[in-house]
C-alpha atoms as a PDB file:
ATOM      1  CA  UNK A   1      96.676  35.855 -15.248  1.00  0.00           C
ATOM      2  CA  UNK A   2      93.346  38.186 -15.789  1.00  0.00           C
ATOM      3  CA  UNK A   3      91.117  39.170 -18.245  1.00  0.00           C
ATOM      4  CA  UNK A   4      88.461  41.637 -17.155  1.00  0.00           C
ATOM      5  CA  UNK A   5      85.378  42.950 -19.107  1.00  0.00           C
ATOM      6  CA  UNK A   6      82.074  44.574 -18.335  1.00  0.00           C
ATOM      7  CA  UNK A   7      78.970  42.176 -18.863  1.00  0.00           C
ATOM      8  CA  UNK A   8      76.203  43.464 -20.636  1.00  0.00           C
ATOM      9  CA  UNK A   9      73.565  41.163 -20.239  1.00  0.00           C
ATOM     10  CA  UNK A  10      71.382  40.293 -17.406  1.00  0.00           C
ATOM     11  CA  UNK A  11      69.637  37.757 -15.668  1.00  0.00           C
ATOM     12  CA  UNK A  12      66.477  37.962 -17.419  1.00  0.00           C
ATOM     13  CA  UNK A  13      68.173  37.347 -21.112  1.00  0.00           C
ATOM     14  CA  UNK A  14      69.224  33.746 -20.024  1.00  0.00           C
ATOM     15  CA  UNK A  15      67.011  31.125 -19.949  1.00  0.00           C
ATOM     16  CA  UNK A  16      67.732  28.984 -16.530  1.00  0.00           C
ATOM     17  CA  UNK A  17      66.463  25.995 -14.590  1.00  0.00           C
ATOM     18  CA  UNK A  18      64.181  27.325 -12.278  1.00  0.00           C
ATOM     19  CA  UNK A  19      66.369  25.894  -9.235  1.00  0.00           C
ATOM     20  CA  UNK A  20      69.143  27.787 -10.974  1.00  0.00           C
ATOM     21  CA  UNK A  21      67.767  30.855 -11.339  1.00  0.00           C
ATOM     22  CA  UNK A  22      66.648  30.518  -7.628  1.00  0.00           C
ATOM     23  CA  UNK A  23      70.238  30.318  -6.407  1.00  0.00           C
ATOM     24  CA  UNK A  24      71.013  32.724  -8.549  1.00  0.00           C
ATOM     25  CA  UNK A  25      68.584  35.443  -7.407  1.00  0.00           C
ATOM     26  CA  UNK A  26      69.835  34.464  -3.067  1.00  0.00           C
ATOM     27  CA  UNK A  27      73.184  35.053  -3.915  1.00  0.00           C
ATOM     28  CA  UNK A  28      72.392  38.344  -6.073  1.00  0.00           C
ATOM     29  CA  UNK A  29      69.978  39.265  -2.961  1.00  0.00           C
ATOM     30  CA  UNK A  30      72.555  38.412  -0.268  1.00  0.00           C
ATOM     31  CA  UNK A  31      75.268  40.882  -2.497  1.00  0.00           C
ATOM     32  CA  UNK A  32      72.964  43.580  -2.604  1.00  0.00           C
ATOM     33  CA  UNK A  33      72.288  43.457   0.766  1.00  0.00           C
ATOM     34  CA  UNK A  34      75.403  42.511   2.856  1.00  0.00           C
ATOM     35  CA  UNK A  35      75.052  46.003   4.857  1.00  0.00           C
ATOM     36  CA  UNK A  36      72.137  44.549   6.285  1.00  0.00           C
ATOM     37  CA  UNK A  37      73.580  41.155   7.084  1.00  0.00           C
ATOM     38  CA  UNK A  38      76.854  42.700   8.170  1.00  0.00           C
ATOM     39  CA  UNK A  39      74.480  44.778  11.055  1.00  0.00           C
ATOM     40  CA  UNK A  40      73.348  41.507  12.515  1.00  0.00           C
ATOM     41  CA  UNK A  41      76.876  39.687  12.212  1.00  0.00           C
ATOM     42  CA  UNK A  42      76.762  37.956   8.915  1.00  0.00           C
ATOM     43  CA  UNK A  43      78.076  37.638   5.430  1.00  0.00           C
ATOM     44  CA  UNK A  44      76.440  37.131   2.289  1.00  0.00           C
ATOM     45  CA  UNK A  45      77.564  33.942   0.568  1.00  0.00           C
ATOM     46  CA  UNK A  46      80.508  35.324  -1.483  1.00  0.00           C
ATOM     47  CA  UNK A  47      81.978  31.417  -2.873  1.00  0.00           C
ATOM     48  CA  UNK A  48      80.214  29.608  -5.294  1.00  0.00           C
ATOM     49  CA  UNK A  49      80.876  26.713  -7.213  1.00  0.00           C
ATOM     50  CA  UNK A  50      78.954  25.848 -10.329  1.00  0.00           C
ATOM     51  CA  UNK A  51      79.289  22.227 -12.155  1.00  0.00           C
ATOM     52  CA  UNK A  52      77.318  20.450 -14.682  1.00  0.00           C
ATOM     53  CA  UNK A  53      78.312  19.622 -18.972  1.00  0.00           C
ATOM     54  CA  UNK A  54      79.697  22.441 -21.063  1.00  0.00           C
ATOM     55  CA  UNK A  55      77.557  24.758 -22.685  1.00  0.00           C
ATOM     56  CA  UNK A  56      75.147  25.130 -20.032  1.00  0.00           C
ATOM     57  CA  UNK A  57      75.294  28.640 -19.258  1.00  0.00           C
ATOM     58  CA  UNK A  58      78.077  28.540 -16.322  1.00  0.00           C
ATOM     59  CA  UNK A  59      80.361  31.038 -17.713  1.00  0.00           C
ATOM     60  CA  UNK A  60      77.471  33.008 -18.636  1.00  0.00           C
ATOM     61  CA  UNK A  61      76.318  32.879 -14.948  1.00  0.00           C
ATOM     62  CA  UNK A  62      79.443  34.431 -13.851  1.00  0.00           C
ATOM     63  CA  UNK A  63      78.916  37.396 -16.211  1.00  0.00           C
ATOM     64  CA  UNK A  64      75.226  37.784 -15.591  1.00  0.00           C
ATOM     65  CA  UNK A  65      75.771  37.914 -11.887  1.00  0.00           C
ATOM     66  CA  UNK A  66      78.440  40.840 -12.601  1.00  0.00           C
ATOM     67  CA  UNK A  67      76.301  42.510 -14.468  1.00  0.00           C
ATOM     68  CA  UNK A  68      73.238  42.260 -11.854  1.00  0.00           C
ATOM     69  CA  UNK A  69      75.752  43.381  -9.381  1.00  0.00           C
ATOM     70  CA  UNK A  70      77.047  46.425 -11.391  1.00  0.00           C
ATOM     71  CA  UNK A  71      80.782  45.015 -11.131  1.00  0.00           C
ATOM     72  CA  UNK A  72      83.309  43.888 -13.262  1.00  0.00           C
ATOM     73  CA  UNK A  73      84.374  40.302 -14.496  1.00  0.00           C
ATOM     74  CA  UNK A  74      87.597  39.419 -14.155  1.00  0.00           C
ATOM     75  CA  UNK A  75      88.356  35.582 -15.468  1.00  0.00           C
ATOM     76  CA  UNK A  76      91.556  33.978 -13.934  1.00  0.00           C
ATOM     77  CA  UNK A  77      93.133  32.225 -16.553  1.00  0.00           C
ATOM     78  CA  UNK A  78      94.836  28.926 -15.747  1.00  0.00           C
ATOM     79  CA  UNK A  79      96.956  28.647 -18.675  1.00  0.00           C
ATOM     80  CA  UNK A  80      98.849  32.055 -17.044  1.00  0.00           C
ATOM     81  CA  UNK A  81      98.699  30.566 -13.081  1.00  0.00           C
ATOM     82  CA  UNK A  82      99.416  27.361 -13.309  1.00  0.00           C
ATOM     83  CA  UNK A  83     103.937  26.599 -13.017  1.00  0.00           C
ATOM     84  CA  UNK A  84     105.461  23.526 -13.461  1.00  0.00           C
ATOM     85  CA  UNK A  85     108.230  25.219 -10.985  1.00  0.00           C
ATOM     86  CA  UNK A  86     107.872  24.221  -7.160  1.00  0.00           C
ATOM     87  CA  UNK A  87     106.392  27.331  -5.182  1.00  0.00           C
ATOM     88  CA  UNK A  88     104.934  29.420  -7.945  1.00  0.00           C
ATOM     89  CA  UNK A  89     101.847  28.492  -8.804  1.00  0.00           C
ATOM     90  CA  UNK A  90     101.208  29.274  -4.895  1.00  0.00           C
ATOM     91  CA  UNK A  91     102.539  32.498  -5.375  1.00  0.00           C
ATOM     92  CA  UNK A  92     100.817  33.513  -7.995  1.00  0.00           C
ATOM     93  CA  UNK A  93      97.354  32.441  -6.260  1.00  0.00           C
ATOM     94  CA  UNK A  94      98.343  34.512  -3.630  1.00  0.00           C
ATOM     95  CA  UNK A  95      98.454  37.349  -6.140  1.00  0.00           C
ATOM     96  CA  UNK A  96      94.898  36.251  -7.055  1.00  0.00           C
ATOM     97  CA  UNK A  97      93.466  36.702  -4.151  1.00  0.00           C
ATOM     98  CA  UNK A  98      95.209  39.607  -3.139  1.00  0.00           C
ATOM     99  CA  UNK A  99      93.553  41.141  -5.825  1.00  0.00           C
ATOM    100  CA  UNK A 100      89.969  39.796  -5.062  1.00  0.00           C
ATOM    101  CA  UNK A 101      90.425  41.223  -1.127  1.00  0.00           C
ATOM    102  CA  UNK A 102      91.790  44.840  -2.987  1.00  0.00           C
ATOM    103  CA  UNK A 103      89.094  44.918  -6.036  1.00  0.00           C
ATOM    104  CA  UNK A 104      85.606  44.317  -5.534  1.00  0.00           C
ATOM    105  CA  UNK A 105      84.223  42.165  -8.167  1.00  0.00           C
ATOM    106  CA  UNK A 106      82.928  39.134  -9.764  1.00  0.00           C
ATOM    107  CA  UNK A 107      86.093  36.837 -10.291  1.00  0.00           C
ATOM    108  CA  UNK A 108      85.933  33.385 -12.385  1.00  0.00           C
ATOM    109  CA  UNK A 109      88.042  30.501 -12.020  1.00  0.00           C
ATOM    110  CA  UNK A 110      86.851  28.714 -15.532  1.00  0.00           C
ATOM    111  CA  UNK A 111      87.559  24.913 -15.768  1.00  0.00           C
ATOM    112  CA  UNK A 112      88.288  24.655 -12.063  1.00  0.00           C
ATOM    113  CA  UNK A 113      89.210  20.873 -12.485  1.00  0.00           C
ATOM    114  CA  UNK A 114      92.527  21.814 -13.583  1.00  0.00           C
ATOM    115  CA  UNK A 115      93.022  23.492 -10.723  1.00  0.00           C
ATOM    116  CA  UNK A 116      91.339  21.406  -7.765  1.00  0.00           C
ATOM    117  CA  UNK A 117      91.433  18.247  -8.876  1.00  0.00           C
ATOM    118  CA  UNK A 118      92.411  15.561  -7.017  1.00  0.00           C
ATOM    119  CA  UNK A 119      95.528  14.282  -7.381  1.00  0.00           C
ATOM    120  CA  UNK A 120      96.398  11.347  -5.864  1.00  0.00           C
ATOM    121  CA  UNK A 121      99.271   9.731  -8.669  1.00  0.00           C
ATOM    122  CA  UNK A 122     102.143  10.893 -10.640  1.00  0.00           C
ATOM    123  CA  UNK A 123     105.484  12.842  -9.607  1.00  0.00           C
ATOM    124  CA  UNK A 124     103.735  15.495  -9.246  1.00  0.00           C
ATOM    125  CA  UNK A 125     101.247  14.707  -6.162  1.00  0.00           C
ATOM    126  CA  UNK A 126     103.070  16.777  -3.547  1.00  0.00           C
ATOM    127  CA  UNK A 127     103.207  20.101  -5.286  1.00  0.00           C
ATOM    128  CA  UNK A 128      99.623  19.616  -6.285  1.00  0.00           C
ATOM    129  CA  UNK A 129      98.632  18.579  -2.980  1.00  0.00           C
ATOM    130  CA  UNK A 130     100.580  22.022  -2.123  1.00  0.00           C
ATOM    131  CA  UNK A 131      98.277  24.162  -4.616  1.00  0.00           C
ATOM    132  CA  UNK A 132      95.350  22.786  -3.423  1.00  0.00           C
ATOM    133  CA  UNK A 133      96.012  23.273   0.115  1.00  0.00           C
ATOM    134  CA  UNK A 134      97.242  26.948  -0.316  1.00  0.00           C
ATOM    135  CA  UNK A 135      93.884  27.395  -2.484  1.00  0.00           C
ATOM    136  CA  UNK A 136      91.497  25.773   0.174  1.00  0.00           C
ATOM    137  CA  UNK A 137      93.608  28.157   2.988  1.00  0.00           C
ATOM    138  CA  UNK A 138      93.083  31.244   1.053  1.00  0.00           C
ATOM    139  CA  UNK A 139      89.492  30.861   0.165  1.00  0.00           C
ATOM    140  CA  UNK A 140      88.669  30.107   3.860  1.00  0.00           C
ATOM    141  CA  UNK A 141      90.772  33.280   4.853  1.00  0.00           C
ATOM    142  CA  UNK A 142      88.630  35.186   2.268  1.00  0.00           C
ATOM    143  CA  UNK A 143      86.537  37.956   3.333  1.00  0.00           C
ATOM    144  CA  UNK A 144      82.930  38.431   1.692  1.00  0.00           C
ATOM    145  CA  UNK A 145      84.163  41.584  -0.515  1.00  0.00           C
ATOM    146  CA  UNK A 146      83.883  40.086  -3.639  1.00  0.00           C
ATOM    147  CA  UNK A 147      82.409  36.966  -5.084  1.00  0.00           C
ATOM    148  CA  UNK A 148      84.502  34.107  -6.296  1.00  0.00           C
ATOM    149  CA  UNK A 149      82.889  31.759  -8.570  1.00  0.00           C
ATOM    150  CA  UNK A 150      84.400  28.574 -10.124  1.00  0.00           C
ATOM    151  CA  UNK A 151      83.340  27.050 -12.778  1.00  0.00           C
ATOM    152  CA  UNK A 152      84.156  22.920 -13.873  1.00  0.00           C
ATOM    153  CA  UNK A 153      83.075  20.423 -16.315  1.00  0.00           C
ATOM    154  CA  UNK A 154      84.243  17.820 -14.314  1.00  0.00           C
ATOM    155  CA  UNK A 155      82.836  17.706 -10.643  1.00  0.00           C
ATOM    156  CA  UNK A 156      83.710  14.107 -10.458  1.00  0.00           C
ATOM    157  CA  UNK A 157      87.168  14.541 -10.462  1.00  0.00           C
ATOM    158  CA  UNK A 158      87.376  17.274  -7.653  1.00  0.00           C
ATOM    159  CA  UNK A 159      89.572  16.995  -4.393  1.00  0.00           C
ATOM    160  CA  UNK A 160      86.049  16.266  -1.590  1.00  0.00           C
ATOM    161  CA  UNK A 161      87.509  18.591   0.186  1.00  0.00           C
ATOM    162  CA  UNK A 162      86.664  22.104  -1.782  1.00  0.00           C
ATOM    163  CA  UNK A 163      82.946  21.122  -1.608  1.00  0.00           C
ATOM    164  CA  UNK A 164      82.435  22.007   1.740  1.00  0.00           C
ATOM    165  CA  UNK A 165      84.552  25.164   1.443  1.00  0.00           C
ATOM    166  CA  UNK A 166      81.904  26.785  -1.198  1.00  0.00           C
ATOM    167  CA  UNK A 167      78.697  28.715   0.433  1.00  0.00           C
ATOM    168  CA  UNK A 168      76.874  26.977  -2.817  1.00  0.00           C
ATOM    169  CA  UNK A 169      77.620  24.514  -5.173  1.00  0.00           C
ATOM    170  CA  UNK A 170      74.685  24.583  -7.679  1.00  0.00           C
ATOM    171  CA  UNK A 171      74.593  21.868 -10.650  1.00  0.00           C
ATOM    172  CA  UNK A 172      73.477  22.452 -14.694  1.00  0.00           C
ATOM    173  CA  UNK A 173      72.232  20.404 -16.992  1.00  0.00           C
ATOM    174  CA  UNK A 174      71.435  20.866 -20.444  1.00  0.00           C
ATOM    175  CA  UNK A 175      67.680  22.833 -20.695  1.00  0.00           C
ATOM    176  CA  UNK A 176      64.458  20.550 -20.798  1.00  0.00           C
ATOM    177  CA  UNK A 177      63.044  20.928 -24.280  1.00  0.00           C
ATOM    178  CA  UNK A 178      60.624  24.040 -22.968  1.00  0.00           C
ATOM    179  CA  UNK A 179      63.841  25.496 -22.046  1.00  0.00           C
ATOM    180  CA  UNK A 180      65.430  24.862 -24.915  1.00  0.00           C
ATOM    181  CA  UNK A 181      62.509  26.677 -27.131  1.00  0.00           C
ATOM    182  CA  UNK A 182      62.675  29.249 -25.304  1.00  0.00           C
ATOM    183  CA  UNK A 183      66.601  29.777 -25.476  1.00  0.00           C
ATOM    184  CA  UNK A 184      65.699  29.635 -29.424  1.00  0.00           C
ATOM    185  CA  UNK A 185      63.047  32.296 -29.603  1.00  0.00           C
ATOM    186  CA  UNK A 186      65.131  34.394 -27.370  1.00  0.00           C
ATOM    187  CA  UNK A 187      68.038  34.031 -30.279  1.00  0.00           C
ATOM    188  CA  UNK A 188      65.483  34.450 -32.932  1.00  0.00           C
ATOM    189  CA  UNK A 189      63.737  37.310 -31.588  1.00  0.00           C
ATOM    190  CA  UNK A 190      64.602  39.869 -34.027  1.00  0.00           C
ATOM    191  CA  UNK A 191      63.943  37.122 -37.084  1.00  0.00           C
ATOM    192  CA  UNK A 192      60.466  36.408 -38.168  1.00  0.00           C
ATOM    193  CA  UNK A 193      59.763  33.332 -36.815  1.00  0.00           C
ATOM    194  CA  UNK A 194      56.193  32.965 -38.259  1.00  0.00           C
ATOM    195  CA  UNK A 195      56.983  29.508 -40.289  1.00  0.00           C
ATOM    196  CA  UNK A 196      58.252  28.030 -37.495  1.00  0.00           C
ATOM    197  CA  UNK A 197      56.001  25.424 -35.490  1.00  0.00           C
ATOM    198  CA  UNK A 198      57.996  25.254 -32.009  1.00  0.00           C
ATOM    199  CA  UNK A 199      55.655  22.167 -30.760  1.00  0.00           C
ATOM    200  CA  UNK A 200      57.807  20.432 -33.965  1.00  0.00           C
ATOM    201  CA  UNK A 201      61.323  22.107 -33.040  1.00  0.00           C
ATOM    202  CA  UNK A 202      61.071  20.421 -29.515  1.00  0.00           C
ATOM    203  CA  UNK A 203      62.038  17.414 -30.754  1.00  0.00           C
ATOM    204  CA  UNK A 204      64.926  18.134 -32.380  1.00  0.00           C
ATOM    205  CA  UNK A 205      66.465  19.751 -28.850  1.00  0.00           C
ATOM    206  CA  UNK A 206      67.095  16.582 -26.785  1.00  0.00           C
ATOM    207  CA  UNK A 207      70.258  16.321 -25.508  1.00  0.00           C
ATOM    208  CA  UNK A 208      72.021  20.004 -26.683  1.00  0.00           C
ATOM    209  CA  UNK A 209      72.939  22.615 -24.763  1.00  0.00           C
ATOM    210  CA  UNK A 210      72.113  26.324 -24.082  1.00  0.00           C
ATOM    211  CA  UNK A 211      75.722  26.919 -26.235  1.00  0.00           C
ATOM    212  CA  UNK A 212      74.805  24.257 -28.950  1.00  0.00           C
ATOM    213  CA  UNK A 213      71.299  25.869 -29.074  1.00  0.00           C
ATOM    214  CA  UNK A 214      72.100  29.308 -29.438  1.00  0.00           C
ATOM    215  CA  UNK A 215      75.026  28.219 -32.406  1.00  0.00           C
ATOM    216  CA  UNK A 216      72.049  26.178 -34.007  1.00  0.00           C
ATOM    217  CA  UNK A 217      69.345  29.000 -34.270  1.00  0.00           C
ATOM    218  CA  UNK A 218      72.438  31.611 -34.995  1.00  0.00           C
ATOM    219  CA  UNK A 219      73.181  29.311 -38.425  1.00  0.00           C
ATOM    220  CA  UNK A 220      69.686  29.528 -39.414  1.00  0.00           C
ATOM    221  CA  UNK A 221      69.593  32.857 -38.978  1.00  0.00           C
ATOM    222  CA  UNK A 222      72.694  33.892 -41.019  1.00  0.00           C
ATOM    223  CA  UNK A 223      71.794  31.791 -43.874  1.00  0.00           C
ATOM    224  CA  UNK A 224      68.341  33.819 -44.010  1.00  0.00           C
ATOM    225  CA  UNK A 225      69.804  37.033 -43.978  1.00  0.00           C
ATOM    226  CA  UNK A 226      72.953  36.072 -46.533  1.00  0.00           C
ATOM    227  CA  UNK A 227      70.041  34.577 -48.737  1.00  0.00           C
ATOM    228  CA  UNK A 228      68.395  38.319 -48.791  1.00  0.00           C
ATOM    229  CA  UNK A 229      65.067  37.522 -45.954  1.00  0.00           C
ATOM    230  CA  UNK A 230      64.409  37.682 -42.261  1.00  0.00           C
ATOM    231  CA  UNK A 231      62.318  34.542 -42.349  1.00  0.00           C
ATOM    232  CA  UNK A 232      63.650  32.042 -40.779  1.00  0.00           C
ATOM    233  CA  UNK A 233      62.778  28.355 -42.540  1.00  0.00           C
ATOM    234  CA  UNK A 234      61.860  25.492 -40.528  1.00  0.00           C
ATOM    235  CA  UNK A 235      64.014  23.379 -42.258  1.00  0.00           C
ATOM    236  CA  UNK A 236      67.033  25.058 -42.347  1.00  0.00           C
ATOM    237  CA  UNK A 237      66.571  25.428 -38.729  1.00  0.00           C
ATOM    238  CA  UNK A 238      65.962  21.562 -38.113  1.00  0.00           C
ATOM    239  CA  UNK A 239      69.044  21.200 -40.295  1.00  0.00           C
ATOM    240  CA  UNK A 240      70.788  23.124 -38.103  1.00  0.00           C
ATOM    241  CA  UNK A 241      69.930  21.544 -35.004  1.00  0.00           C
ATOM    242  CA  UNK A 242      70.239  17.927 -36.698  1.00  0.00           C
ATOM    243  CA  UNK A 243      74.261  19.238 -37.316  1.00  0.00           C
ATOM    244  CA  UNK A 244      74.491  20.088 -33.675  1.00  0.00           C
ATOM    245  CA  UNK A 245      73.107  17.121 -32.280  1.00  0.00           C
ATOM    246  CA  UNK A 246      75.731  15.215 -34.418  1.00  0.00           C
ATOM    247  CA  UNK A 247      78.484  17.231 -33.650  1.00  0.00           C
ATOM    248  CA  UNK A 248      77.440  16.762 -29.977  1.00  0.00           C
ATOM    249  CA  UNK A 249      76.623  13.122 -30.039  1.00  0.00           C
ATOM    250  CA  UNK A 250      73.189  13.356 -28.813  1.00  0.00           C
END
């Protein structure tokens, strides 16, 4: 029902919304300090919910703040907790959160929806009502040892009440086109990007996402080193973003 890894990059190799990255940097601050707060009778926010389109650097949030925090990552995979037999899906939550109160760490619940959202049609109503209720119980029962972070696509669609049950529920969006230069330079760095006019690039960034941007700059770079150079071309690289905005219908 786990996967665990050790993140190796850090806060200041993504490129963030500055609101983000502000959230980001209390909860990191809060972690890193819960001694303190713990002296005066408080707990460092510990739940965190993060929503917004894919590809906008969620995941990667979870990983960075692992990483900042010198812990491990351990991903919760639905596919492996979710039963379509009465009881166990509750069960094996339990086992999830057992672990999180043993093992201090970073742990992910990726594409939350399927999880926590609400159900209110179908046969199957009562058990999920049953999931949801034994998640909401043990997150409220959950003491600040490790940080939980879950991760959806989909805010829309979740039950109303998990939202108040999160210390902070802080929303993406795909990068501004600044952003979005940046997150390409940051790819490119170890290319020469001489040829490149990033005023002109801008343009082509509206609407993709940190993922879509990163795949886009990482084509242009493989076809200049598989075609002998380290030079990136502009127009290979507006190619390359022209077959991502396609691809993503922006």
């Amino acid at each position: 029902m786990l996967s665990h890894n050790h993140p190796e990059y850090g806060l200041d190799q993504m490129t963030l919304d500055p609101e983000v990255r502000m959230h980001l940097d209390r909860v990191l601050s809060e972690q890193r300090q819960r001694g303190k707060l713990a002296d005066f009778g408080f707990s460092p926010a510990h739940r965190m919910l993060l929503t917004g389109p894919p590809g906008t650097g969620k995941s990667m949030s979870a990983s960075v703040m692992a990483h900042e925090l010198g812990l491990p990552l351990y991903t919760i995979r639905l596919d492996g907790l979710i039963s379509r037999f009465m009881g166990e899906t509750a069960a094996k939550l339990r086992m999830v959160f057992d672990a999180v109160e043993r093992t201090r760490a970073v742990y992910l619940f990726d594409e939350f929806d399927a999880l926590g959202a609400e159900r209110i049609a179908g046969n199957d109503v009562g058990e999920a009502r049953r999931i949801l209720n034994s998640f909401l119980l043990f997150l409220d029962e959950l003491e600040p040892r490790s940080l939980v972070i879950a991760a959806t696509n989909h805010a829309g669609i979740l039950d109303r009440a998990l939202f108040r049950r999160f210390d902070l529920v802080v929303g993406y969006d795909r990068p501004s086109r600044s952003e979005a230069v940046e997150i390409l330079r940051r790819r490119l760095s170890v290319m020469d990007t001489s040829r490149v006019s990033w005023a002109e690039v801008a343009s082509g960034t509206t609407g993709l996402s940190h993922a879509e941007l990163v795949a886009a700059a990482e084509s242009a770079a493989k076809q200049a080193i598989l075609g002998g150079s380290d030079v990136i071309d502009p127009a290979v690289l507006d190619r390359a973003l022209a077959e991502r905005r396609a691809t993503a219908g922006a």
